[in-house]
Protein backbone atom coordinates (compact mmCIF):
# COMPACT_ATOMS: atom_id res chain seq x y z
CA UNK A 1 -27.71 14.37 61.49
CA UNK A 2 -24.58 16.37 61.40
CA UNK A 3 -21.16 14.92 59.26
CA UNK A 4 -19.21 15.92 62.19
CA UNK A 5 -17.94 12.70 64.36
CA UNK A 6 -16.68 12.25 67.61
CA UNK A 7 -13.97 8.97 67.79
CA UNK A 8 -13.37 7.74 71.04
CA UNK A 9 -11.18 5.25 73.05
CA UNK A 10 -8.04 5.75 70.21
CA UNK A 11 -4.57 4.50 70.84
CA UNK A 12 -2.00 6.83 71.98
CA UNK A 13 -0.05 6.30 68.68
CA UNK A 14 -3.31 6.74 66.24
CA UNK A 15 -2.41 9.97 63.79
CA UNK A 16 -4.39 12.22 61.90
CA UNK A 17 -3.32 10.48 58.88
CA UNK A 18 -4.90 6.90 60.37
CA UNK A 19 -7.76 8.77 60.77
CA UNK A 20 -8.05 9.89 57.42
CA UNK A 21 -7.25 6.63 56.19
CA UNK A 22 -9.65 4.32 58.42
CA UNK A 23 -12.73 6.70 58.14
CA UNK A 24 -11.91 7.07 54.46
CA UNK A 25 -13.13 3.48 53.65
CA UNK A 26 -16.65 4.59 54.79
CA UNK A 27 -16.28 7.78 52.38
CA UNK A 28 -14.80 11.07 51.89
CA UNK A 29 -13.07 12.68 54.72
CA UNK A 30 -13.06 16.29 54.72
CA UNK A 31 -11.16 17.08 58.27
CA UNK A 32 -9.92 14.46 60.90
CA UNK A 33 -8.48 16.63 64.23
CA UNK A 34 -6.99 14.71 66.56
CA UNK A 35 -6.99 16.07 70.10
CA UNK A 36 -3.85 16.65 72.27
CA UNK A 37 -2.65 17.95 75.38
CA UNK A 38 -1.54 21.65 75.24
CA UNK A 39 1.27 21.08 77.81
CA UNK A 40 2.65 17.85 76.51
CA UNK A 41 1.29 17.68 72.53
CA UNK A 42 0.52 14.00 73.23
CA UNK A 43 -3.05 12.79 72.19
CA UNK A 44 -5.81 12.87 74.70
CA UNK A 45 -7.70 9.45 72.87
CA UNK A 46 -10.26 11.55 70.49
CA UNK A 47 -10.45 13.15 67.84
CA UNK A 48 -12.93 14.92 65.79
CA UNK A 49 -13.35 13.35 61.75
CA UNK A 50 -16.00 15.49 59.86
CA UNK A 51 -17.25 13.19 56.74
CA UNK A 52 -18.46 14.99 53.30
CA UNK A 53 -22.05 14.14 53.51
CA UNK A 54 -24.14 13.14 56.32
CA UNK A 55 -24.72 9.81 54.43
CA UNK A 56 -20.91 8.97 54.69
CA UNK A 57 -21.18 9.89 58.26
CA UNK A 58 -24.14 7.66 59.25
CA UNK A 59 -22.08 4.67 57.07
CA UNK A 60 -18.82 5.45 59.30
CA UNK A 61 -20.60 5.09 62.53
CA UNK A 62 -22.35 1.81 61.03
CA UNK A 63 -19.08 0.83 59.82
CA UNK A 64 -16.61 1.37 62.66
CA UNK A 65 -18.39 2.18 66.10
CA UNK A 66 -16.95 -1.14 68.48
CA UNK A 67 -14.20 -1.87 66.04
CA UNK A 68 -11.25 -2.96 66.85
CA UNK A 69 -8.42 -0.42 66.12
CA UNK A 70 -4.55 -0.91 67.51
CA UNK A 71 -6.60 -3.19 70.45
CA UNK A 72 -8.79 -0.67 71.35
CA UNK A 73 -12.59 -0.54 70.89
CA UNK A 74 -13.42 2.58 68.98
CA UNK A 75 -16.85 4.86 69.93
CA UNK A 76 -17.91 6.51 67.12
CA UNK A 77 -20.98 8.87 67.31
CA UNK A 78 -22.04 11.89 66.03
CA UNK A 79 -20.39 14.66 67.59
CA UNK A 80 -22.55 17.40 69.89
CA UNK A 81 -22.22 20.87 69.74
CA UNK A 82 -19.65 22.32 71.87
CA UNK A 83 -21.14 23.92 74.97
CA UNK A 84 -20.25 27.48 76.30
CA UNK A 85 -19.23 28.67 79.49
CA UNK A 86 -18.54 26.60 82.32
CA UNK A 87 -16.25 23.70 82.94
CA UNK A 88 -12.36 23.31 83.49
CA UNK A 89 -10.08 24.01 85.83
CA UNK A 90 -9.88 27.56 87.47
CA UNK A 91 -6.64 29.13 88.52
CA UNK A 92 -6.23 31.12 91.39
CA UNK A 93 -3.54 34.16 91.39
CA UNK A 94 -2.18 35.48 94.69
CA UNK A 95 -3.20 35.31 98.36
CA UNK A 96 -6.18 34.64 100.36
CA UNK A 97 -5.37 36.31 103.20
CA UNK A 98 -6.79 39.46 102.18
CA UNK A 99 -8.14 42.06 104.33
CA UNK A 100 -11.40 43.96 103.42
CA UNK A 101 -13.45 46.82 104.80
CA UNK A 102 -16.75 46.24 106.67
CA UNK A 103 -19.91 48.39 106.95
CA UNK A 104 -22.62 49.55 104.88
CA UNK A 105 -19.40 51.48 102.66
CA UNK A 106 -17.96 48.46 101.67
CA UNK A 107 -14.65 50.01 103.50
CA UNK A 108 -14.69 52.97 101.34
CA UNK A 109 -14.44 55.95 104.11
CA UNK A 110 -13.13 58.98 103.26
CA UNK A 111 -12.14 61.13 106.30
């Protein structure tokens, strides 16, 4: 098991501090990253704590996965390794009306 943990289902107002705080109950808290919007800075309801020892990190999920936290129910497992690639949104830059060559050239004649 890792000593990284995801926390889910947060209040809006929870802060890195809180975090720090709550988990620190269950044991030493080496990192708590809270995640937020890059437009607006506001949290997105997760964040990331990372424990000192994957003992303390089994005791937090024991401890506080379905507490209740600000009213809201918190999810606390261990975290999974980000994945590459794929995923979000794609943005699309300029026009589709766009006119290409044909044939076996691919439209690159030379006359």
């Amino acid at each position: 098991m890792g000593s990284k943990l995801y926390v889910g289902n947060l209040s809006f107002n929870t802060t890195e501090s809180d975090l720090k705080s709550l988990f620190g109950a269950a044991g030493s808290v080496s990192e708590a990253a809270l995640v937020t919007d890059r437009e607006t800075g506001n949290s997105r309801g997760f964040a990331f704590v990372t424990m000192s020892s994957d003992a303390e990190a089994q005791a937090a999920i024991s401890q506080f996965s379905g507490k209740d936290v600000d009213g809201r129910s918190l999810t606390v497992n261990e975290a999974r390794p980000r994945e590459e690639g794929g995923g979000g949104a794609r943005k699309s830059f300029g026009g589709g009306n766009r006119s290409g060559g044909g044939g076996r050239d691919g439209g690159n004649r030379r006359y």
